[in-house]
PDB file of N, CA and C in Angstrom:
ATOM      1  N   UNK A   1     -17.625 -28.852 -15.670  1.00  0.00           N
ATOM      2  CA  UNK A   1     -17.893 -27.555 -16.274  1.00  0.00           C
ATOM      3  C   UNK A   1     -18.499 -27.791 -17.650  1.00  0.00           C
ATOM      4  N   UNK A   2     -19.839 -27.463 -17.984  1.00  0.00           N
ATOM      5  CA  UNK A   2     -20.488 -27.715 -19.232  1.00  0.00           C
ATOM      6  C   UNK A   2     -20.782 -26.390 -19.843  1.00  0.00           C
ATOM      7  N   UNK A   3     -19.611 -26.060 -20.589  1.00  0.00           N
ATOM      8  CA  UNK A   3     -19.500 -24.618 -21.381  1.00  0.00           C
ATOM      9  C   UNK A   3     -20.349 -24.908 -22.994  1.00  0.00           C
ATOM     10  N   UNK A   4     -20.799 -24.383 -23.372  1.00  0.00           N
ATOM     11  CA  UNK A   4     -21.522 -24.490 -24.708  1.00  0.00           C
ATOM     12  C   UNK A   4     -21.100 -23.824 -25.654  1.00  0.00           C
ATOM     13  N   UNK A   5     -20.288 -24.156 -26.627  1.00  0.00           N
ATOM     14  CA  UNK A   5     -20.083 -22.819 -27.851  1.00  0.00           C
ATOM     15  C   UNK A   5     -21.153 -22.184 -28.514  1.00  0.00           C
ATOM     16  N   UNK A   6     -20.224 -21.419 -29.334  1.00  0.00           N
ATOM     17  CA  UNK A   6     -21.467 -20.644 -30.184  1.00  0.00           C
ATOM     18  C   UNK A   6     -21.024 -20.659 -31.587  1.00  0.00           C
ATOM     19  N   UNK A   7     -21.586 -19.949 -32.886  1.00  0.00           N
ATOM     20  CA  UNK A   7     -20.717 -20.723 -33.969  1.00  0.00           C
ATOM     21  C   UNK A   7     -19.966 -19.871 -33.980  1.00  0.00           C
ATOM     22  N   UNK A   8     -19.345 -18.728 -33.741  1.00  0.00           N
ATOM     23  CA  UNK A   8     -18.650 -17.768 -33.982  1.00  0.00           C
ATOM     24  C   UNK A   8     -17.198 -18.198 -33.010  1.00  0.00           C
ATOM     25  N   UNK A   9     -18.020 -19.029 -31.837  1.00  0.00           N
ATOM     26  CA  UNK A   9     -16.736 -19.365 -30.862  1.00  0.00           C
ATOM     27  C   UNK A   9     -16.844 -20.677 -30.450  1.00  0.00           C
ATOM     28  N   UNK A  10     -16.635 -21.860 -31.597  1.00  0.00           N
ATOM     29  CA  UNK A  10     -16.712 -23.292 -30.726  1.00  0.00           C
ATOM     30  C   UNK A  10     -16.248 -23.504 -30.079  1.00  0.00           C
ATOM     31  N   UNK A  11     -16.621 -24.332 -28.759  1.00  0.00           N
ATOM     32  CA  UNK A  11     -16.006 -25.493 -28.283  1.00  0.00           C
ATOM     33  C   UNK A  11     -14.859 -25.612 -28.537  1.00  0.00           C
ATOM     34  N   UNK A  12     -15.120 -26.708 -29.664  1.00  0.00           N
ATOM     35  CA  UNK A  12     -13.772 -26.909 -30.228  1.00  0.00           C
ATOM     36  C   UNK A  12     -13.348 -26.548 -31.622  1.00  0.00           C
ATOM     37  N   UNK A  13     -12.657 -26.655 -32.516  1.00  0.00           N
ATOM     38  CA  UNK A  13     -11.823 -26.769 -34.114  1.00  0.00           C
ATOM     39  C   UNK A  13     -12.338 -27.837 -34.742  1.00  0.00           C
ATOM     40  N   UNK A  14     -11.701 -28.749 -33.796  1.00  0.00           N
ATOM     41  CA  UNK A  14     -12.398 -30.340 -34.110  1.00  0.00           C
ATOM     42  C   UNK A  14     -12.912 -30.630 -34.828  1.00  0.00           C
ATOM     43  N   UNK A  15     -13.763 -31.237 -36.299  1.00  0.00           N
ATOM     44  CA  UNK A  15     -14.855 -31.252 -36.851  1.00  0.00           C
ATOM     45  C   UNK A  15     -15.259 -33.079 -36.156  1.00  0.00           C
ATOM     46  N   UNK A  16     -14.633 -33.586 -35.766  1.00  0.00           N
ATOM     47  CA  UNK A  16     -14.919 -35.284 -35.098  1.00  0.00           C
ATOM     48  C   UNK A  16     -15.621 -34.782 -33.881  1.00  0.00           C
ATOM     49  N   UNK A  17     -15.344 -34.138 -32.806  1.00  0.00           N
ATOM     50  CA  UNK A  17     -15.770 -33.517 -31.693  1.00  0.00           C
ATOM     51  C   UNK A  17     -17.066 -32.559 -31.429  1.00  0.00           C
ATOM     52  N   UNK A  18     -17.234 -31.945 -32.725  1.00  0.00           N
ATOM     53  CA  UNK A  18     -18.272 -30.739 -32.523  1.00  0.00           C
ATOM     54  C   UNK A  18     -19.745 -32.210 -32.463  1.00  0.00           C
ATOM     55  N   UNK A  19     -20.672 -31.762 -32.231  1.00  0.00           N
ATOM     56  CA  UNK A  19     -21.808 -32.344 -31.947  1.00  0.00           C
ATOM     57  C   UNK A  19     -22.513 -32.508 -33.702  1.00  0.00           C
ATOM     58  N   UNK A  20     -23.149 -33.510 -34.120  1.00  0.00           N
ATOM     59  CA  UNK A  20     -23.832 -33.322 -35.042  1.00  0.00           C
ATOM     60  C   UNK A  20     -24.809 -32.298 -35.533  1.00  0.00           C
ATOM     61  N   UNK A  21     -24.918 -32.203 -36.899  1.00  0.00           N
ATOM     62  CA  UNK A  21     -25.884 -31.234 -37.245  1.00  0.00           C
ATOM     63  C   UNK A  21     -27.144 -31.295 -37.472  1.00  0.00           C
ATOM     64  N   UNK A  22     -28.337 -31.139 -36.832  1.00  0.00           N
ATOM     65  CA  UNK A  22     -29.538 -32.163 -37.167  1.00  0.00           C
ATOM     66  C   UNK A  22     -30.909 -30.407 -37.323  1.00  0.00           C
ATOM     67  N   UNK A  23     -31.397 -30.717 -37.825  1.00  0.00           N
ATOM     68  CA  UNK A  23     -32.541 -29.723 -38.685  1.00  0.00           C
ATOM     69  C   UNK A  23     -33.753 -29.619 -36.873  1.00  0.00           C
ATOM     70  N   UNK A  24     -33.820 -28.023 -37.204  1.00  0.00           N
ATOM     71  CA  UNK A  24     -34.122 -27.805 -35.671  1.00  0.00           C
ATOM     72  C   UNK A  24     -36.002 -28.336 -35.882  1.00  0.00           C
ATOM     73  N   UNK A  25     -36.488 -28.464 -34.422  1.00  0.00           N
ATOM     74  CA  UNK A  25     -37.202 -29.320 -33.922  1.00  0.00           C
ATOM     75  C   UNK A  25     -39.045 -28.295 -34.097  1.00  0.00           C
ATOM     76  N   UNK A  26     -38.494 -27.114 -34.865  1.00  0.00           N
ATOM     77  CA  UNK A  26     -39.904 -26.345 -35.317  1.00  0.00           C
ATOM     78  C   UNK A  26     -39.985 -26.409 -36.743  1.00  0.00           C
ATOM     79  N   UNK A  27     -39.203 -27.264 -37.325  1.00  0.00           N
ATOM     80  CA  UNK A  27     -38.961 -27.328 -38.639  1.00  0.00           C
ATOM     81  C   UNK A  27     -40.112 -28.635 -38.803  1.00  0.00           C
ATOM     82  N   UNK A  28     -40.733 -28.316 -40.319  1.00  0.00           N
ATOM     83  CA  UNK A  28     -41.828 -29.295 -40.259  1.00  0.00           C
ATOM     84  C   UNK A  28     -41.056 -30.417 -40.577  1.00  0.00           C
ATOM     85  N   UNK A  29     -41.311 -31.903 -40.800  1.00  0.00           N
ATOM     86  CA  UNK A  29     -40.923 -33.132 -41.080  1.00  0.00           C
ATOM     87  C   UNK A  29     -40.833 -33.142 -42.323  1.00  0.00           C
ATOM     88  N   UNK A  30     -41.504 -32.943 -43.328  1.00  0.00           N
ATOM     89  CA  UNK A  30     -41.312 -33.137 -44.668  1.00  0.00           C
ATOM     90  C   UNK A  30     -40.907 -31.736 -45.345  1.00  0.00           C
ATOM     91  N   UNK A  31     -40.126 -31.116 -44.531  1.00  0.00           N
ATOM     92  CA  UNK A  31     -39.876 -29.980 -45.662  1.00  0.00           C
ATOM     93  C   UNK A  31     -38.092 -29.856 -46.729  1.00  0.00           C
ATOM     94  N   UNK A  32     -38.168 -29.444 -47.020  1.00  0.00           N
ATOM     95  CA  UNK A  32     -37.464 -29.367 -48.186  1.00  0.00           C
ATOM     96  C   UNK A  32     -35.515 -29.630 -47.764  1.00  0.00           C
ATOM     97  N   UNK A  33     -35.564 -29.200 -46.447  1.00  0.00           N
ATOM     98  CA  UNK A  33     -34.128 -29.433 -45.999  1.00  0.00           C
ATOM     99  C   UNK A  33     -33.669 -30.316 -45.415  1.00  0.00           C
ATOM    100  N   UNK A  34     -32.931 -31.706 -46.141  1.00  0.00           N
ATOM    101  CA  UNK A  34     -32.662 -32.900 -45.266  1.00  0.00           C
ATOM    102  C   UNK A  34     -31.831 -32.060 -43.897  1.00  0.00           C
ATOM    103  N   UNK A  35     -31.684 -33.330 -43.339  1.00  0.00           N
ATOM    104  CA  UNK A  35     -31.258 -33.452 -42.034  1.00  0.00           C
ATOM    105  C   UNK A  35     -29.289 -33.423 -42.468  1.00  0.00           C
ATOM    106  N   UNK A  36     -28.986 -32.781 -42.078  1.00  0.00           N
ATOM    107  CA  UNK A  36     -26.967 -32.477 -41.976  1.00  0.00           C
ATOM    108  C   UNK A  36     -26.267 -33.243 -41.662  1.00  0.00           C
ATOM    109  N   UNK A  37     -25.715 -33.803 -41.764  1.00  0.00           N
ATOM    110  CA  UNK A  37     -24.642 -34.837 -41.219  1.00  0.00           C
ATOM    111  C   UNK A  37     -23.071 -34.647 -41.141  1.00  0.00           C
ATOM    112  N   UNK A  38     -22.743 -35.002 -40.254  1.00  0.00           N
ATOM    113  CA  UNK A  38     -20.883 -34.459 -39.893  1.00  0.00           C
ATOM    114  C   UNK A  38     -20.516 -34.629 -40.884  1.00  0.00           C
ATOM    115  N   UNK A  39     -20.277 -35.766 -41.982  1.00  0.00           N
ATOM    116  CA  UNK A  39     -19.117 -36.074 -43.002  1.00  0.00           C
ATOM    117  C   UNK A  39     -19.773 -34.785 -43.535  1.00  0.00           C
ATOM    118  N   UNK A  40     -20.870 -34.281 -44.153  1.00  0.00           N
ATOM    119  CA  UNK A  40     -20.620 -32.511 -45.373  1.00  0.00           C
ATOM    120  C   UNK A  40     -19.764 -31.778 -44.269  1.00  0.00           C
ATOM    121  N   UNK A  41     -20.342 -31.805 -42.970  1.00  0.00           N
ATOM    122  CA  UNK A  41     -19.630 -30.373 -42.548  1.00  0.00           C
ATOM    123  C   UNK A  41     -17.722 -31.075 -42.504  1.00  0.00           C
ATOM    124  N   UNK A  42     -17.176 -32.128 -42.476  1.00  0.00           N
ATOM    125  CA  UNK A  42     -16.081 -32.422 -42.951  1.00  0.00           C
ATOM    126  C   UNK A  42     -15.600 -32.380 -43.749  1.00  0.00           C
ATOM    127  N   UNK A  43     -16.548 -32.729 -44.742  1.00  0.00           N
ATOM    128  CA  UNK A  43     -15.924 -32.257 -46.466  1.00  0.00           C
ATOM    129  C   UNK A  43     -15.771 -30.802 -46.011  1.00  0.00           C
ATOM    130  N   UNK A  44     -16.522 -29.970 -46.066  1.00  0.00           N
ATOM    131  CA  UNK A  44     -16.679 -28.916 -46.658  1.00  0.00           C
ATOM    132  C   UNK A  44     -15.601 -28.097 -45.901  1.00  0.00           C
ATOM    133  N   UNK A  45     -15.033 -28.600 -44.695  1.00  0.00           N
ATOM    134  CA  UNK A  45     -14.129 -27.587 -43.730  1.00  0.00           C
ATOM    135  C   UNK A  45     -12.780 -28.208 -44.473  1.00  0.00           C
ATOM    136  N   UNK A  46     -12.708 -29.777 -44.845  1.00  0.00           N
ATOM    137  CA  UNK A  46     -11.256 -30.005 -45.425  1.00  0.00           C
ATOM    138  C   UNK A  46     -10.993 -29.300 -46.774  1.00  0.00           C
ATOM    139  N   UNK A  47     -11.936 -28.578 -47.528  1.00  0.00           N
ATOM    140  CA  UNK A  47     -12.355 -28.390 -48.623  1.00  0.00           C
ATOM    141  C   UNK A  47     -11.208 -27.096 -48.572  1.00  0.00           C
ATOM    142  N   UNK A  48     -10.909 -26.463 -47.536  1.00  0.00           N
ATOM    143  CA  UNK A  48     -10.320 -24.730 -47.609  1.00  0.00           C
ATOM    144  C   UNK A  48      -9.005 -25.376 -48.353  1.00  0.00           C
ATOM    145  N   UNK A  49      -8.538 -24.261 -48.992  1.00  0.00           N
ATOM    146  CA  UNK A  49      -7.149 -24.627 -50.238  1.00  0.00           C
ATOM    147  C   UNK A  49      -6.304 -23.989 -48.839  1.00  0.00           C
ATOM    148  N   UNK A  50      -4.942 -24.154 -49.531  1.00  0.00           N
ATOM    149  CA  UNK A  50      -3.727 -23.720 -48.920  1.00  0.00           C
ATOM    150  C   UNK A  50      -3.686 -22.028 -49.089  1.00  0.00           C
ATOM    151  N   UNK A  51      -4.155 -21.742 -50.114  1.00  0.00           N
ATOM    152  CA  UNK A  51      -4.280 -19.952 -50.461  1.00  0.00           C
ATOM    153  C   UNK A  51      -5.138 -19.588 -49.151  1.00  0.00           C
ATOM    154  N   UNK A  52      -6.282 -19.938 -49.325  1.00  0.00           N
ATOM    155  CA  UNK A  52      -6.920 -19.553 -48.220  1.00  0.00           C
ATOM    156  C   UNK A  52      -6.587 -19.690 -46.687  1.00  0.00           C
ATOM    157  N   UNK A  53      -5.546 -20.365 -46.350  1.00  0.00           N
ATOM    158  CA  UNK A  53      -5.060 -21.175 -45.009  1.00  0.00           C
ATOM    159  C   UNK A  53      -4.032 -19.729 -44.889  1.00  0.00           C
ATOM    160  N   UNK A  54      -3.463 -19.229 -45.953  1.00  0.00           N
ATOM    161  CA  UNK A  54      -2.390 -18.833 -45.919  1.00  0.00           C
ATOM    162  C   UNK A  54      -3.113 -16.495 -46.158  1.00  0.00           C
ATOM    163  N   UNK A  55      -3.870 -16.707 -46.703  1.00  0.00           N
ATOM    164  CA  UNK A  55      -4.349 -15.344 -46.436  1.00  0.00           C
ATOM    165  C   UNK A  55      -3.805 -14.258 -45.061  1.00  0.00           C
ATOM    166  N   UNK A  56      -4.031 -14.321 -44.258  1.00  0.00           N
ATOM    167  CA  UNK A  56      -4.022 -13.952 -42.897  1.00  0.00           C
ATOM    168  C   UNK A  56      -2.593 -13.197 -43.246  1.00  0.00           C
ATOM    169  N   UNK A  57      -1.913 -14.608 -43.376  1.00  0.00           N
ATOM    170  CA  UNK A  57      -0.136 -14.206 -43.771  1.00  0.00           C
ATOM    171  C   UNK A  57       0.326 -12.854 -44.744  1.00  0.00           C
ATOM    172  N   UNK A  58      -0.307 -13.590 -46.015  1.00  0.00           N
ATOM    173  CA  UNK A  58      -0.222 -12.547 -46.948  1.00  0.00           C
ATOM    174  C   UNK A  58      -0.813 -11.337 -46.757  1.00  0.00           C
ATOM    175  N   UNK A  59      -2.277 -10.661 -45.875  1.00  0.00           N
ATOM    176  CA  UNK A  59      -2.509  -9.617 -45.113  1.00  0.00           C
ATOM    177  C   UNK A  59      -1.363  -8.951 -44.277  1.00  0.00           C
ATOM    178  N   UNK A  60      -1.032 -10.264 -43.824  1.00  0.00           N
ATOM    179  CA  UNK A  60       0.066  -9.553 -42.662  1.00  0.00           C
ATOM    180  C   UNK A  60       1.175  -8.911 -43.235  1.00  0.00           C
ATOM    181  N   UNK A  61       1.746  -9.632 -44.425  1.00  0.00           N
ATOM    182  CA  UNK A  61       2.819  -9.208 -45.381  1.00  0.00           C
ATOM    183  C   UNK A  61       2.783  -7.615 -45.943  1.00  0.00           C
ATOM    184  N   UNK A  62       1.390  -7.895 -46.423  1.00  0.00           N
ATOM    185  CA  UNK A  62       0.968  -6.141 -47.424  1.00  0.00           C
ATOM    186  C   UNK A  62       0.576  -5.131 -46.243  1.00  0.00           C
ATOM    187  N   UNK A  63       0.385  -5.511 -45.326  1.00  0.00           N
ATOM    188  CA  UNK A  63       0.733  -4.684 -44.326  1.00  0.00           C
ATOM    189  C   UNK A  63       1.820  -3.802 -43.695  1.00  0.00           C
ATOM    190  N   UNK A  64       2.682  -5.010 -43.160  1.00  0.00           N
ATOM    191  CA  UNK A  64       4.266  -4.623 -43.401  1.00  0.00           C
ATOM    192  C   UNK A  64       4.548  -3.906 -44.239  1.00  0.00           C
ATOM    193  N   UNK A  65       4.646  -4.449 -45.172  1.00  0.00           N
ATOM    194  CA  UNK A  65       5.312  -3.885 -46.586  1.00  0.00           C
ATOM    195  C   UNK A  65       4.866  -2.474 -46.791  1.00  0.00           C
ATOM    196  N   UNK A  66       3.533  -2.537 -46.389  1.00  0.00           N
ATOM    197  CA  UNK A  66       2.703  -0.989 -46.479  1.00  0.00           C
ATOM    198  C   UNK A  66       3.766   0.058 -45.345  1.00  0.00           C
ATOM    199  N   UNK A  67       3.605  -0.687 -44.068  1.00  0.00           N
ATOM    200  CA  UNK A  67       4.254   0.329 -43.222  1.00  0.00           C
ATOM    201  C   UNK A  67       5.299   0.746 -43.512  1.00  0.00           C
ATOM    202  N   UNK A  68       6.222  -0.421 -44.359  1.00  0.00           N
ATOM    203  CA  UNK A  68       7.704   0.219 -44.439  1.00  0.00           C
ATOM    204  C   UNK A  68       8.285   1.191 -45.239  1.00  0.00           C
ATOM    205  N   UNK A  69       7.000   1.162 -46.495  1.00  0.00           N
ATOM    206  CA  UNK A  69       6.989   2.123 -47.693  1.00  0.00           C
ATOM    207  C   UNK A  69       6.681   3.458 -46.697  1.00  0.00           C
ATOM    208  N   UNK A  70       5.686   3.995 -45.700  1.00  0.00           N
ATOM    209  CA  UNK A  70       5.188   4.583 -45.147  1.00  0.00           C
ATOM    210  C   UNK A  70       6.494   5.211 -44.499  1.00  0.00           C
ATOM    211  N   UNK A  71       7.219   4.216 -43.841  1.00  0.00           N
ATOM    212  CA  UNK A  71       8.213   4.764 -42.729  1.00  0.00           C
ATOM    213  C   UNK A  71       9.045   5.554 -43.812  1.00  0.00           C
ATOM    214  N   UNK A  72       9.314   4.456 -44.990  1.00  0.00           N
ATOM    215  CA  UNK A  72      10.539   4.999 -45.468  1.00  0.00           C
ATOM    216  C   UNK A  72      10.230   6.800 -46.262  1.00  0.00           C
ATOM    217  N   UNK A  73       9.228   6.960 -47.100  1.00  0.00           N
ATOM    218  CA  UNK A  73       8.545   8.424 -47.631  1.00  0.00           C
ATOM    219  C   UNK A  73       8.713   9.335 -45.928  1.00  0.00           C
ATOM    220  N   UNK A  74       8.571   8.916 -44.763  1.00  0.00           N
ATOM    221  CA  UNK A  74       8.964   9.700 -43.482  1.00  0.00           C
ATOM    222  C   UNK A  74       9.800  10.222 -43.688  1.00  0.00           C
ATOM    223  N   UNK A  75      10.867   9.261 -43.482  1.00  0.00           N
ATOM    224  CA  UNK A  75      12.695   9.305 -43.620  1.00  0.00           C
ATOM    225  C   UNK A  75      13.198   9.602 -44.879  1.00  0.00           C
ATOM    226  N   UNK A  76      12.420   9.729 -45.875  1.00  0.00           N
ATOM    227  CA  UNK A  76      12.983  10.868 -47.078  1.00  0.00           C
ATOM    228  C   UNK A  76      11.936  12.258 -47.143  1.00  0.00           C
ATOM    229  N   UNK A  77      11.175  12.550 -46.277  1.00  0.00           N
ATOM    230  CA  UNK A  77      10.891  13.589 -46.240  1.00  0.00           C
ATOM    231  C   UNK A  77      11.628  14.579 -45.113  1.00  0.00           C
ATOM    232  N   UNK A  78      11.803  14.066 -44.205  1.00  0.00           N
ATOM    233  CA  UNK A  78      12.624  14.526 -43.042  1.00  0.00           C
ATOM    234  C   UNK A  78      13.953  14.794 -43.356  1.00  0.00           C
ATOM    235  N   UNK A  79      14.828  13.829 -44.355  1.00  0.00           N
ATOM    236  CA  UNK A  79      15.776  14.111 -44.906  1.00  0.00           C
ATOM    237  C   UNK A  79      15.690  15.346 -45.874  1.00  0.00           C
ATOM    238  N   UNK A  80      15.022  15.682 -46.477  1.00  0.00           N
ATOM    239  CA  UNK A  80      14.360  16.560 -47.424  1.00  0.00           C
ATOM    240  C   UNK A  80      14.468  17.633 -46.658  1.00  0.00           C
ATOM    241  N   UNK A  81      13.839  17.881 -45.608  1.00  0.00           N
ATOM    242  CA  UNK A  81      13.496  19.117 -44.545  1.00  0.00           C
ATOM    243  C   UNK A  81      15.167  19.542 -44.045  1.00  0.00           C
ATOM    244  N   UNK A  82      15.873  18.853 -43.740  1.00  0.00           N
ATOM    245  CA  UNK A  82      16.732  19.027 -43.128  1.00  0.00           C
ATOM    246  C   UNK A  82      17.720  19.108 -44.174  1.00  0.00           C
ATOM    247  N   UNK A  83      18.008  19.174 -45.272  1.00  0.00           N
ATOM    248  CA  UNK A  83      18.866  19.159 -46.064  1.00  0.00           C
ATOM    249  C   UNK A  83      18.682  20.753 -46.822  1.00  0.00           C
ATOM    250  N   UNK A  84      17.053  21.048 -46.748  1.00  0.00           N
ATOM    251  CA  UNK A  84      16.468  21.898 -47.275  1.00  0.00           C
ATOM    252  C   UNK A  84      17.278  23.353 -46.326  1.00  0.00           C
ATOM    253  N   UNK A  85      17.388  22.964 -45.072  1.00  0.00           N
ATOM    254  CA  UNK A  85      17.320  23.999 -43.849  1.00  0.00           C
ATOM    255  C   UNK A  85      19.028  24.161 -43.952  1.00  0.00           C
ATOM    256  N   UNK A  86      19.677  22.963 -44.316  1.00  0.00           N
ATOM    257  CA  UNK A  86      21.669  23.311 -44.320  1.00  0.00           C
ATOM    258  C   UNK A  86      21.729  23.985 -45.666  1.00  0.00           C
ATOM    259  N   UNK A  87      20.340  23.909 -46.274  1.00  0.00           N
ATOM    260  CA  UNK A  87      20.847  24.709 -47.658  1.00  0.00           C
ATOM    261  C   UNK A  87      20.673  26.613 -47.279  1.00  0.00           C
ATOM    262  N   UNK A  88      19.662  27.007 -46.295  1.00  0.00           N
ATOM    263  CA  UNK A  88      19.648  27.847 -46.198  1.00  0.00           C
ATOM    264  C   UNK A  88      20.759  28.700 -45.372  1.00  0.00           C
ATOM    265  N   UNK A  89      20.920  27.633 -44.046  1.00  0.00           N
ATOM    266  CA  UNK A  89      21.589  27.848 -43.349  1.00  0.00           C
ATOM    267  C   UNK A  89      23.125  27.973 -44.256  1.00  0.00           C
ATOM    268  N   UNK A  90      23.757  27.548 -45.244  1.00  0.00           N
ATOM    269  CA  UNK A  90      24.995  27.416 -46.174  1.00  0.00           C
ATOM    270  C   UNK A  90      24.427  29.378 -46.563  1.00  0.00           C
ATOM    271  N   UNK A  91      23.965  29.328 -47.468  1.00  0.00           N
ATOM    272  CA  UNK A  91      22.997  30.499 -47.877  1.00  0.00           C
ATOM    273  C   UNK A  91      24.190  31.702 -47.193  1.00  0.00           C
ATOM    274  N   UNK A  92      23.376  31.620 -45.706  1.00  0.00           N
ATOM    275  CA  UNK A  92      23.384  32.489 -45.224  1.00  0.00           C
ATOM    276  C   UNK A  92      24.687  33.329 -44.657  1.00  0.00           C
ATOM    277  N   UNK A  93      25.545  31.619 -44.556  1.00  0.00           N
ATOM    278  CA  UNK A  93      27.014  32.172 -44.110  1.00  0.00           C
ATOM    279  C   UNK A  93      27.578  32.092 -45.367  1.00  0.00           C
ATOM    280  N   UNK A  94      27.121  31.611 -46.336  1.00  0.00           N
ATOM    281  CA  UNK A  94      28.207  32.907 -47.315  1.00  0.00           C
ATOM    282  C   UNK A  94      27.858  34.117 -47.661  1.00  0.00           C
ATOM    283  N   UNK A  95      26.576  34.376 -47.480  1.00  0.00           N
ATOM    284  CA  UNK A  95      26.266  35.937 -48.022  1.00  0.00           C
ATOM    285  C   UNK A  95      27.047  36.688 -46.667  1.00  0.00           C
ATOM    286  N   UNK A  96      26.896  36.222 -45.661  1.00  0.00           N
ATOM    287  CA  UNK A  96      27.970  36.641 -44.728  1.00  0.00           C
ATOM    288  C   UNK A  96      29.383  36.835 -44.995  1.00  0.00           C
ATOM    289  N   UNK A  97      29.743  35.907 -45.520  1.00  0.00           N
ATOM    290  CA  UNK A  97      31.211  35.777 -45.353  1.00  0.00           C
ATOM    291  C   UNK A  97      31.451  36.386 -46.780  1.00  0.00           C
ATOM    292  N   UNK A  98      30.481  37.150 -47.906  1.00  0.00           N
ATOM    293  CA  UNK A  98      30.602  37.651 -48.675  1.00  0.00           C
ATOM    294  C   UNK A  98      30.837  39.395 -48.703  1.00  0.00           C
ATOM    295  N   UNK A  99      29.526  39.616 -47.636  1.00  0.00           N
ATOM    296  CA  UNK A  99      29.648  41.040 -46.691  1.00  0.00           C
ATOM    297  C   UNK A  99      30.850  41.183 -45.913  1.00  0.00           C
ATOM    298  N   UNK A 100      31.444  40.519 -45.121  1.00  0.00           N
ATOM    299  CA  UNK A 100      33.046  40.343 -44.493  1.00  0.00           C
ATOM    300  C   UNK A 100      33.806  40.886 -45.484  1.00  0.00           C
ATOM    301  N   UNK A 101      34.200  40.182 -46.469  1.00  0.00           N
ATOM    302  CA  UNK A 101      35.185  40.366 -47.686  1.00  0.00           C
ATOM    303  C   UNK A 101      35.010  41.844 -48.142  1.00  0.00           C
ATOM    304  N   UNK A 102      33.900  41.961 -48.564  1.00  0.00           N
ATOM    305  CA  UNK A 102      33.401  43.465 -49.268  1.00  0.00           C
ATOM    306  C   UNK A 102      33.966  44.765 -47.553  1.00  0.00           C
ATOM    307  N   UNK A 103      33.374  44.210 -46.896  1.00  0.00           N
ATOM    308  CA  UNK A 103      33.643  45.305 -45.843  1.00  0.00           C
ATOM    309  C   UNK A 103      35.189  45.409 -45.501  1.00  0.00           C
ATOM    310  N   UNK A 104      35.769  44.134 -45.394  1.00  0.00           N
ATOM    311  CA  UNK A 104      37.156  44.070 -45.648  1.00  0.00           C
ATOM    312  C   UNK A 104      38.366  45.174 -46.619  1.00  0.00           C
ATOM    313  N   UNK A 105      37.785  45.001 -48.090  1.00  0.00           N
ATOM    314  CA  UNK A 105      38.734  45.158 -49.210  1.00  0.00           C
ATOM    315  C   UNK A 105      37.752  46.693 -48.901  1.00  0.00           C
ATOM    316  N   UNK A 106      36.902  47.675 -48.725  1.00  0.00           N
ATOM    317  CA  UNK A 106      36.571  48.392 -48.770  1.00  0.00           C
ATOM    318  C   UNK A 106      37.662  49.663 -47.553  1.00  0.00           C
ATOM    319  N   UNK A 107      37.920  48.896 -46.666  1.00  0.00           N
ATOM    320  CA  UNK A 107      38.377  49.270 -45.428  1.00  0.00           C
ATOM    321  C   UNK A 107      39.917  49.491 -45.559  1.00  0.00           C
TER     322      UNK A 107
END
């Protein structure tokens, strides 16, 4: 099976494995861009820092962190609503149980 990558989807990770880099074949001979060689594209891939290795993570983190702030403003607004509604609902049975009394001592 002779599958071919693409650069977006190599082959392989590999930088020993990928095929050399050589200056394409409509390119004149003497022009201005040497010819590539594996050790730059090795430097330059060992070159990524640990910050950068680790990005993805820290995305993933402020993400989270985003959702949970998100969930939690939910769950104090809902608490809010419903605390709002026993206040009315309180309200209501004492103005009740205020009318009782009055109709009571009137009687």
């Amino acid at each position: 099976m002779n599958v071919t990558g693409t650069i977006d989807r190599p082959l392989t990770h590999d930088p020993q494995k990928q095929a050399p880099m050589t200056s394409s074949t409509s390119e004149p001979c003497g022009s201005a861009t040497p010819d590539v060689s594996t050790t730059g594209a090795n430097a330059s891939r060992q070159n990524r820092t640990r910050e950068m290795q680790l990005i993805p993570e820290a995305m993933a983190r402020a993400h989270m962190r985003d959702r949970l702030r998100e969930a939690d403003a939910e769950r104090q607004a809902v608490r809010l609503v419903a605390a709002r509604r026993m206040q009315r609902r309180a309200e209501r049975v004492s103005l009740r149980a205020r009318r009782a009394l009055a109709m009571a001592v009137m009687h």
